[in-house]
N, C-alpha and C. Protein backbone atom coordinates (compact mmCIF):
# COMPACT_ATOMS: atom_id res chain seq x y z
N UNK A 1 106.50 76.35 60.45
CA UNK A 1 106.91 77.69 60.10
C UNK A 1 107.66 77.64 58.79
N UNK A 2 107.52 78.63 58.20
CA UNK A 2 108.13 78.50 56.80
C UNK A 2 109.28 79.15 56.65
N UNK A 3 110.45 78.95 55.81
CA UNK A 3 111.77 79.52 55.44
C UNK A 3 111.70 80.57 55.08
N UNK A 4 110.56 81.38 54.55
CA UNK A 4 110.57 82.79 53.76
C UNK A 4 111.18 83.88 54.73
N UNK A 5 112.17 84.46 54.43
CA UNK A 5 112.15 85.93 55.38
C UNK A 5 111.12 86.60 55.54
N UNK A 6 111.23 86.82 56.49
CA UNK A 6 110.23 88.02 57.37
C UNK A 6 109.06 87.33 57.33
N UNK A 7 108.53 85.99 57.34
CA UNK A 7 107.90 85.03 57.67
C UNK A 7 107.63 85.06 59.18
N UNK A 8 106.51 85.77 59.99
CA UNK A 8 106.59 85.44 61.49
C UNK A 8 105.03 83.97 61.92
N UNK A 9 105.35 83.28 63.09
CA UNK A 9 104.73 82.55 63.68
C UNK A 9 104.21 82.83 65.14
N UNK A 10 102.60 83.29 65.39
CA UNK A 10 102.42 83.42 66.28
C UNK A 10 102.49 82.51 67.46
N UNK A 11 102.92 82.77 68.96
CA UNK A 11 103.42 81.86 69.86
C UNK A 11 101.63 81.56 70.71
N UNK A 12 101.41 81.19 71.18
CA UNK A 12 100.46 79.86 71.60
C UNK A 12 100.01 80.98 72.75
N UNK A 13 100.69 81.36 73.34
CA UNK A 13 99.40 82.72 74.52
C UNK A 13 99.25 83.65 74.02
N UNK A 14 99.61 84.35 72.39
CA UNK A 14 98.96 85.30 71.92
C UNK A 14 97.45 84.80 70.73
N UNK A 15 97.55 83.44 70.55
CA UNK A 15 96.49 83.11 69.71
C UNK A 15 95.85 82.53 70.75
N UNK A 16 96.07 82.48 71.96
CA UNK A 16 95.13 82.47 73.33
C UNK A 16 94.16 83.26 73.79
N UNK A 17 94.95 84.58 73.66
CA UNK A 17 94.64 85.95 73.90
C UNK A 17 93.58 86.45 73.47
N UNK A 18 94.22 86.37 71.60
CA UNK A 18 92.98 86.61 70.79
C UNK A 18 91.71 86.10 70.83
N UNK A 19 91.93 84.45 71.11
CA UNK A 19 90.80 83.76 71.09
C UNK A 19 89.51 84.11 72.41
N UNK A 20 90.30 84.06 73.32
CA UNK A 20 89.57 84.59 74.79
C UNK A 20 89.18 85.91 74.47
N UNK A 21 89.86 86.97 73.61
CA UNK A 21 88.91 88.46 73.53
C UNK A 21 87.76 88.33 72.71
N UNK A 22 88.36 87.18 71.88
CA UNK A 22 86.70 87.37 71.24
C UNK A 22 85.79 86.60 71.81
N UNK A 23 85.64 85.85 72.45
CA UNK A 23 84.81 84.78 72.96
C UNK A 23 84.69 85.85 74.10
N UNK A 24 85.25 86.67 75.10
CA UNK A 24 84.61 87.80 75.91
C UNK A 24 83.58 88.77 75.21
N UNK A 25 84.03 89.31 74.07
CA UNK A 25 83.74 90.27 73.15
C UNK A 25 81.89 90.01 72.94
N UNK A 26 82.41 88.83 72.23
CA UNK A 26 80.82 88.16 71.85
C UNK A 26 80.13 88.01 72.99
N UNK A 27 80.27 87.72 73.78
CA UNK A 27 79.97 86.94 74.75
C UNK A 27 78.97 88.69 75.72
N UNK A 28 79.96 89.85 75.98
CA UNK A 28 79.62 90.51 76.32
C UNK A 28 78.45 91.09 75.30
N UNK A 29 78.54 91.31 74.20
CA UNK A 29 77.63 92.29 73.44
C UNK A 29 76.17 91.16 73.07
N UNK A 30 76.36 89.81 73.82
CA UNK A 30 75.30 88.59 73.51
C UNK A 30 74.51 89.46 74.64
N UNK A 31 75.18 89.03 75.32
CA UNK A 31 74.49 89.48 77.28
C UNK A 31 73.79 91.26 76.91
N UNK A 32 74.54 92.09 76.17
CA UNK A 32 73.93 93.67 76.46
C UNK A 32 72.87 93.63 75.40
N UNK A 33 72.69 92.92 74.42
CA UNK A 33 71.53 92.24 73.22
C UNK A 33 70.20 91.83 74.12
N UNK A 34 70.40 91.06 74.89
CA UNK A 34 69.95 90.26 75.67
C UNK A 34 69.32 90.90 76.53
N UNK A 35 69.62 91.95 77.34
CA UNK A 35 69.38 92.26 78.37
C UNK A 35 68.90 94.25 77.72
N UNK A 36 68.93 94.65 76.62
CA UNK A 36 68.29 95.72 76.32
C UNK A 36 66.78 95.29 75.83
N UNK A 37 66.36 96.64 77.01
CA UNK A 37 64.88 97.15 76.75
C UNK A 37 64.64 97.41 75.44
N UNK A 38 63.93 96.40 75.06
CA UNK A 38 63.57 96.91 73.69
C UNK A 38 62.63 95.62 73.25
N UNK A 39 62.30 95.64 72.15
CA UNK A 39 61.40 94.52 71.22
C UNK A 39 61.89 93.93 70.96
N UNK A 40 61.11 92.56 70.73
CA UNK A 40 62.57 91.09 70.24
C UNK A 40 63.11 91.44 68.80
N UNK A 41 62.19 92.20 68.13
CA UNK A 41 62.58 92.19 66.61
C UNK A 41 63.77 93.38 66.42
N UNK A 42 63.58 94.40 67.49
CA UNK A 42 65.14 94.99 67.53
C UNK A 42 66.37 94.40 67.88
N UNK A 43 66.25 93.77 69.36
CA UNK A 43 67.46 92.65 69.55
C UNK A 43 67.55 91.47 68.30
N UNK A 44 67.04 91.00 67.53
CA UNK A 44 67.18 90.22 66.58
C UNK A 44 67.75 91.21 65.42
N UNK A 45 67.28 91.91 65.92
CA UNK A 45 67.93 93.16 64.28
C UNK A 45 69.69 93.31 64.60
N UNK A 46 69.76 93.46 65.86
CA UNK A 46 71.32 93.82 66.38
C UNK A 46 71.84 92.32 66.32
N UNK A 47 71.35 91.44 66.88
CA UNK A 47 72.08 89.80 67.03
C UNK A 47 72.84 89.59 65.50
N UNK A 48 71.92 90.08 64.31
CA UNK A 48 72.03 90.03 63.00
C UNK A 48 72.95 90.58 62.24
N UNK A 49 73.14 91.78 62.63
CA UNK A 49 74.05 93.23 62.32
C UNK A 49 74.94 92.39 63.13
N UNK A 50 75.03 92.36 64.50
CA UNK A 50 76.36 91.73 65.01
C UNK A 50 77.23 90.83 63.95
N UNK A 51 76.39 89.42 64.12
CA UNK A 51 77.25 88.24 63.41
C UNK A 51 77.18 88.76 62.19
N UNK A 52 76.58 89.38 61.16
CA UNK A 52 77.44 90.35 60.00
C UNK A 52 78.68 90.83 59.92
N UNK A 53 78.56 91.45 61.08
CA UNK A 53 79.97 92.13 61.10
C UNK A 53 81.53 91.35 61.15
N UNK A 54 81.23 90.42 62.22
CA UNK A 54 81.95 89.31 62.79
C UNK A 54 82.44 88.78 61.17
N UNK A 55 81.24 88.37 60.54
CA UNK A 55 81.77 87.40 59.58
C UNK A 55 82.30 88.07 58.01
N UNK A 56 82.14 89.21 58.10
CA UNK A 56 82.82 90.20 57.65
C UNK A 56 84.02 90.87 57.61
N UNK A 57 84.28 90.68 59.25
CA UNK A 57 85.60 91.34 59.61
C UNK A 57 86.51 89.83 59.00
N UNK A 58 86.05 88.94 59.33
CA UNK A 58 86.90 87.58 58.70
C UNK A 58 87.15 87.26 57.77
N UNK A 59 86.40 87.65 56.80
CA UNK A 59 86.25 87.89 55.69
C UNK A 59 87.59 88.96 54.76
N UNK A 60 87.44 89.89 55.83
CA UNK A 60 88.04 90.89 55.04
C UNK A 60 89.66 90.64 55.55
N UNK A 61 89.61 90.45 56.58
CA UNK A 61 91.33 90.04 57.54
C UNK A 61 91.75 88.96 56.56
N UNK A 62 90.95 87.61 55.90
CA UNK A 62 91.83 86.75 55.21
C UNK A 62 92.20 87.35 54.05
N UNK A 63 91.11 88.32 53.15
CA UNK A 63 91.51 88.69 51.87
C UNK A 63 92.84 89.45 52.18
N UNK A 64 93.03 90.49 52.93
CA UNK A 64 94.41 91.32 53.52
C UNK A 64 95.26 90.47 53.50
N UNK A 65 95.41 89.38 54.48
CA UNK A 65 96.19 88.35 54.66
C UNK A 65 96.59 87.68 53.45
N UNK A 66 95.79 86.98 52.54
CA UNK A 66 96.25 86.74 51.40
C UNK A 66 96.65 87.50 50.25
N UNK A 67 96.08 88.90 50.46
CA UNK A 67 97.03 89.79 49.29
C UNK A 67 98.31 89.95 49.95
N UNK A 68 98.84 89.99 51.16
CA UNK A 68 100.39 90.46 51.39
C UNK A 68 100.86 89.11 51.13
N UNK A 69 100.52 88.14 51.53
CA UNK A 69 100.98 87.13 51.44
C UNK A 69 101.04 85.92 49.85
N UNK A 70 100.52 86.66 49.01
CA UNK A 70 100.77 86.48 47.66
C UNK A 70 102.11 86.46 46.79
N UNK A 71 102.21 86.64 45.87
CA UNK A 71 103.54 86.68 45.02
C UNK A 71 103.74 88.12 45.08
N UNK A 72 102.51 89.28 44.80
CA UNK A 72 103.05 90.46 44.63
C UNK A 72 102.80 90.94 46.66
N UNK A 73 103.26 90.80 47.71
CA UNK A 73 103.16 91.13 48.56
C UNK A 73 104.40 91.26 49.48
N UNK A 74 105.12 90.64 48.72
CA UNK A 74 106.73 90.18 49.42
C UNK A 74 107.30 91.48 48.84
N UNK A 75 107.64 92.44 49.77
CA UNK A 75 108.28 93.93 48.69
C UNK A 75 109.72 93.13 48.41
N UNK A 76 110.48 94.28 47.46
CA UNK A 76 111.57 94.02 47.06
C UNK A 76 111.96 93.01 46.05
N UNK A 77 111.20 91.99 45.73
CA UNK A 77 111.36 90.74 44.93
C UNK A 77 111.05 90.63 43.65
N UNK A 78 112.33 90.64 43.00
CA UNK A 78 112.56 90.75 41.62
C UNK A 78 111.48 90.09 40.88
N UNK A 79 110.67 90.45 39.90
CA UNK A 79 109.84 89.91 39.54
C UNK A 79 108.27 89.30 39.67
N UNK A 80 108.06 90.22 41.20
CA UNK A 80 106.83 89.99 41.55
C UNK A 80 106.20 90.68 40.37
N UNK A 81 104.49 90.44 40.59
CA UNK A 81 103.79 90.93 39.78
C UNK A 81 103.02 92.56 40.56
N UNK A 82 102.83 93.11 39.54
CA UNK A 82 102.61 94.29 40.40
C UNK A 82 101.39 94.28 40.61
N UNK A 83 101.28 95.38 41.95
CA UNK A 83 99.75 95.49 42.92
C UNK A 83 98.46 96.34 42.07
N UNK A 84 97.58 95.95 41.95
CA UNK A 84 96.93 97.01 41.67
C UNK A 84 95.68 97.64 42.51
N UNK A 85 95.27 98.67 42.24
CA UNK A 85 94.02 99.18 43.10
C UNK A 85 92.59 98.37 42.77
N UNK A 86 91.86 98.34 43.53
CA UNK A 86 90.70 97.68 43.45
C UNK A 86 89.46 98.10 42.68
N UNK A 87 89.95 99.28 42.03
CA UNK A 87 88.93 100.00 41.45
C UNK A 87 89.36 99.95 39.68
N UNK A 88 91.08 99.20 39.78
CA UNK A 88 91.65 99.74 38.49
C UNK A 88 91.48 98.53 37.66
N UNK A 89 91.75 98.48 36.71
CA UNK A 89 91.30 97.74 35.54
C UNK A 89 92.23 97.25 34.91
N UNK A 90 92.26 96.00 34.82
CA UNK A 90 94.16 94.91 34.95
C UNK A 90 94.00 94.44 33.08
């Protein structure tokens, strides 16, 4: 764990938690893939779109994660660099 204020560390049955919802998560929408009436090339269309998403959402949770957790993400701190919008032009 690191010295920074307002630095938190998740405790060991909530990165449990998480881990078991998604491994249910997947696990359930594998089985309703699986088990819909339909053509293989539609369930392959959804299996596809699924793990897209998945690796997307991970995608996008680390970039979040690493913009707060940057130099300009720490509010209050003299001399951070400032934030800008994603559309704006640095």
């Amino acid at each position: 764990m690191s010295d920074t204020p307002g630095s938190k560390q998740n405790t060991a049955a909530f990165y449990g938690q998480a881990v078991a919802s998604f491994a249910v998560a997947m696990a359930a929408t594998a089985i309703g893939i699986y088990q819909l009436s339909a053509d293989a090339w539609v369930r392959g269309f959804l299996a596809i779109a699924v793990l897209y998403l998945v690796t997307s959402s991970f995608t996008l949770a680390k970039v979040i994660r690493d913009r707060q957790e940057g130099p300009a993400g720490a509010a209050g701190m003299a001399g951070a660099a400032p934030t800008y919008s994603p559309y704006e032009k640095h």
